[in-house]
C-alpha atoms as a PDB file:
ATOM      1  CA  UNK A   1      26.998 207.233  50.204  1.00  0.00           C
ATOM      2  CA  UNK A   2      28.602 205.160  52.514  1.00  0.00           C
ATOM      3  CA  UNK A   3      31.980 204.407  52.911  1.00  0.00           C
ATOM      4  CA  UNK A   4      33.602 201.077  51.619  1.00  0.00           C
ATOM      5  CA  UNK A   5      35.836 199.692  54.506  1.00  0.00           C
ATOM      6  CA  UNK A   6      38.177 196.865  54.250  1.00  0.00           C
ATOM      7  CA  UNK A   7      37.540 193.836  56.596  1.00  0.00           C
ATOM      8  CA  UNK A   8      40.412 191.430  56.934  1.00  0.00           C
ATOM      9  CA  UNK A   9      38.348 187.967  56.938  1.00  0.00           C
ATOM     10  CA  UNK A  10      41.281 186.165  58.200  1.00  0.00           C
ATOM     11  CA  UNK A  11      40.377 187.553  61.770  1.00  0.00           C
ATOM     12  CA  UNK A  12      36.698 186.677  61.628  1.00  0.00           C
ATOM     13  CA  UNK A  13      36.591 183.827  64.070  1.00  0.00           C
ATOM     14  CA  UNK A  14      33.852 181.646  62.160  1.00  0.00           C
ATOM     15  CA  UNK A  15      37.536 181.832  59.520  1.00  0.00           C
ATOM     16  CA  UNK A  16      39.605 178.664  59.966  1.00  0.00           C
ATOM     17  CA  UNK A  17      43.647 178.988  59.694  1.00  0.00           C
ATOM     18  CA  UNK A  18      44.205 178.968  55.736  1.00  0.00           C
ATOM     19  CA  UNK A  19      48.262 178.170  54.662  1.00  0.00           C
ATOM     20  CA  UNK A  20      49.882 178.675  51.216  1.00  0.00           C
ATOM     21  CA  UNK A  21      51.773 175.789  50.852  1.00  0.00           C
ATOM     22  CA  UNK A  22      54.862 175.702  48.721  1.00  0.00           C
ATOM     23  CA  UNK A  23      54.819 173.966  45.358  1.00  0.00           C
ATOM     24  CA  UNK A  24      57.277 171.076  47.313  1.00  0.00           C
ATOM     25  CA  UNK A  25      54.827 170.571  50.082  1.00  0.00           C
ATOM     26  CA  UNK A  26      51.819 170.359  47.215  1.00  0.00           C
ATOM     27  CA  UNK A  27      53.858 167.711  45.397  1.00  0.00           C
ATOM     28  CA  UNK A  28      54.491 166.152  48.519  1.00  0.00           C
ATOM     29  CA  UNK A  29      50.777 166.209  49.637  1.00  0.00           C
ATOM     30  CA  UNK A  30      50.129 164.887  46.098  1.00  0.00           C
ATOM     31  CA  UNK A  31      52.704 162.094  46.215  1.00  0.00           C
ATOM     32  CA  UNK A  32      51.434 160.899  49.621  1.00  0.00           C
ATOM     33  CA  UNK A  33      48.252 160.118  48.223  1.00  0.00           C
ATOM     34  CA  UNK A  34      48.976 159.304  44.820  1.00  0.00           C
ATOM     35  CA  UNK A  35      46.547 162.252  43.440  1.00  0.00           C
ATOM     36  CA  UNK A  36      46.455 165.035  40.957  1.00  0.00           C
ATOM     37  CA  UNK A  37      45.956 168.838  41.637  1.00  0.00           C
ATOM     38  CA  UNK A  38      42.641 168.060  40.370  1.00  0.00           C
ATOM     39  CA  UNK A  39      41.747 165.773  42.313  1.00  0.00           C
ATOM     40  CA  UNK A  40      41.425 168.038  45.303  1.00  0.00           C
ATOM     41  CA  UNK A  41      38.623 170.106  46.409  1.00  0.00           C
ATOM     42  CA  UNK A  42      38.491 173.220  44.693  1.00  0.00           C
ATOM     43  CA  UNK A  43      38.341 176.831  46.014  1.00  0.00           C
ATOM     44  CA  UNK A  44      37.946 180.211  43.639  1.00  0.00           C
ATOM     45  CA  UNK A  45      40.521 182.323  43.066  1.00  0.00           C
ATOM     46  CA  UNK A  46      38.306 185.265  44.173  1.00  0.00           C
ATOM     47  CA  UNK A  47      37.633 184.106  47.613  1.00  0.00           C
ATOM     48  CA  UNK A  48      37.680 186.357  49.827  1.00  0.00           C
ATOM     49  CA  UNK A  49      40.237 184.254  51.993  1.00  0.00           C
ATOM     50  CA  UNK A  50      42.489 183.444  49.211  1.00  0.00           C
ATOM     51  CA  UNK A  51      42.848 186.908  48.277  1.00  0.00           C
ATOM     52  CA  UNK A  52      43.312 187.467  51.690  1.00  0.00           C
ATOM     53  CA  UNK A  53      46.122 185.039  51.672  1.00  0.00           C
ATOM     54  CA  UNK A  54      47.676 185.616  48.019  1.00  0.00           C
ATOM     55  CA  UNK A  55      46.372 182.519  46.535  1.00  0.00           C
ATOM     56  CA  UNK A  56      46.896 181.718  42.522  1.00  0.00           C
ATOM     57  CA  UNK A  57      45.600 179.736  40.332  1.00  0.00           C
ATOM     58  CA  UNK A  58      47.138 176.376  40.762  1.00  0.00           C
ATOM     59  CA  UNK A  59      48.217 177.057  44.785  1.00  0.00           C
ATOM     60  CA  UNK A  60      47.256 174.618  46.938  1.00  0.00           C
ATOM     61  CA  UNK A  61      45.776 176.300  50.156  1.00  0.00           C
ATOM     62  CA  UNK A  62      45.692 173.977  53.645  1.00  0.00           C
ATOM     63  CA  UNK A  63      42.511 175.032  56.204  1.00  0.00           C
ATOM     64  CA  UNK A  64      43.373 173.668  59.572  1.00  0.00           C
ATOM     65  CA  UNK A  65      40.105 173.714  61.687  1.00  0.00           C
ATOM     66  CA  UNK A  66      39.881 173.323  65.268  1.00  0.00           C
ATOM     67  CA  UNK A  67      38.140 170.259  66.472  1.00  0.00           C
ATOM     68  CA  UNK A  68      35.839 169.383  69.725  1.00  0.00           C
ATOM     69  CA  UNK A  69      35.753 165.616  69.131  1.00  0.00           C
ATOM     70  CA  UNK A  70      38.629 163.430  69.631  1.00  0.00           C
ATOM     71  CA  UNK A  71      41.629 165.521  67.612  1.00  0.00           C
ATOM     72  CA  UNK A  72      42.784 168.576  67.771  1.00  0.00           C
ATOM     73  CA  UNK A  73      42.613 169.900  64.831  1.00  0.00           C
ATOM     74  CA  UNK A  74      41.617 168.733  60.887  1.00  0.00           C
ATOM     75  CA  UNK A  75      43.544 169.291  58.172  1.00  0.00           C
ATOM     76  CA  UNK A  76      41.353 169.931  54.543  1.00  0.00           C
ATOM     77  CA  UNK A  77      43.146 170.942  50.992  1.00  0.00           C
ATOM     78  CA  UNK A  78      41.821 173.139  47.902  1.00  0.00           C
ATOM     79  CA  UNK A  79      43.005 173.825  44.875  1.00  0.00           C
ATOM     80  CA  UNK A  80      42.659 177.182  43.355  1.00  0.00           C
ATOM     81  CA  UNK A  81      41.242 177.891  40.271  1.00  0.00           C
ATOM     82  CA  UNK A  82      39.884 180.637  38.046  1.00  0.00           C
ATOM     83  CA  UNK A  83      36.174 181.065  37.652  1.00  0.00           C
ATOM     84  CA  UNK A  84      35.100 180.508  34.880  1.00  0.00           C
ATOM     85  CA  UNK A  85      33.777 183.424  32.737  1.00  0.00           C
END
């Protein structure tokens, strides 16, 4: 039987930068425009990247992307939630 190995999937390249933000930079984000938790694109719990990073239900996780066009870099947001069972 083979042999189970753990792959970190935070160093897969095809894996954008994913950050944790604090529960002051969510309510920020939120503030800025005038939205609810809910209102954000959602993201499972059991993703493989927000296990990776430590994610909860109710985190809100930023994915910065690199771009080829005319920025630098995109910012998306996701909320985490449980799956439901």
């Amino acid at each position: 039987m083979p042999r189970k190995r753990n792959i970190d999937v935070l160093l897969h390249n095809l894996v954008p930068k994913h950050v944790l933000l604090t529960k002051k930079e969510a309510e920020e984000l939120l503030d800025k425009y005038k939205i609810r938790y809910t209102d954000l694109p959602q993201m499972f719990a059991k993703d493989p990247v927000a296990l990776a990073i430590g994610a909860r239900e109710g985190d809100v996780v930023k994915i910065v992307r690199e771009s080829d066009t005319t920025v630098n870099e995109i910012e998306y947001y996701r909320y985490i939630k449980k799956e439901k069972k």
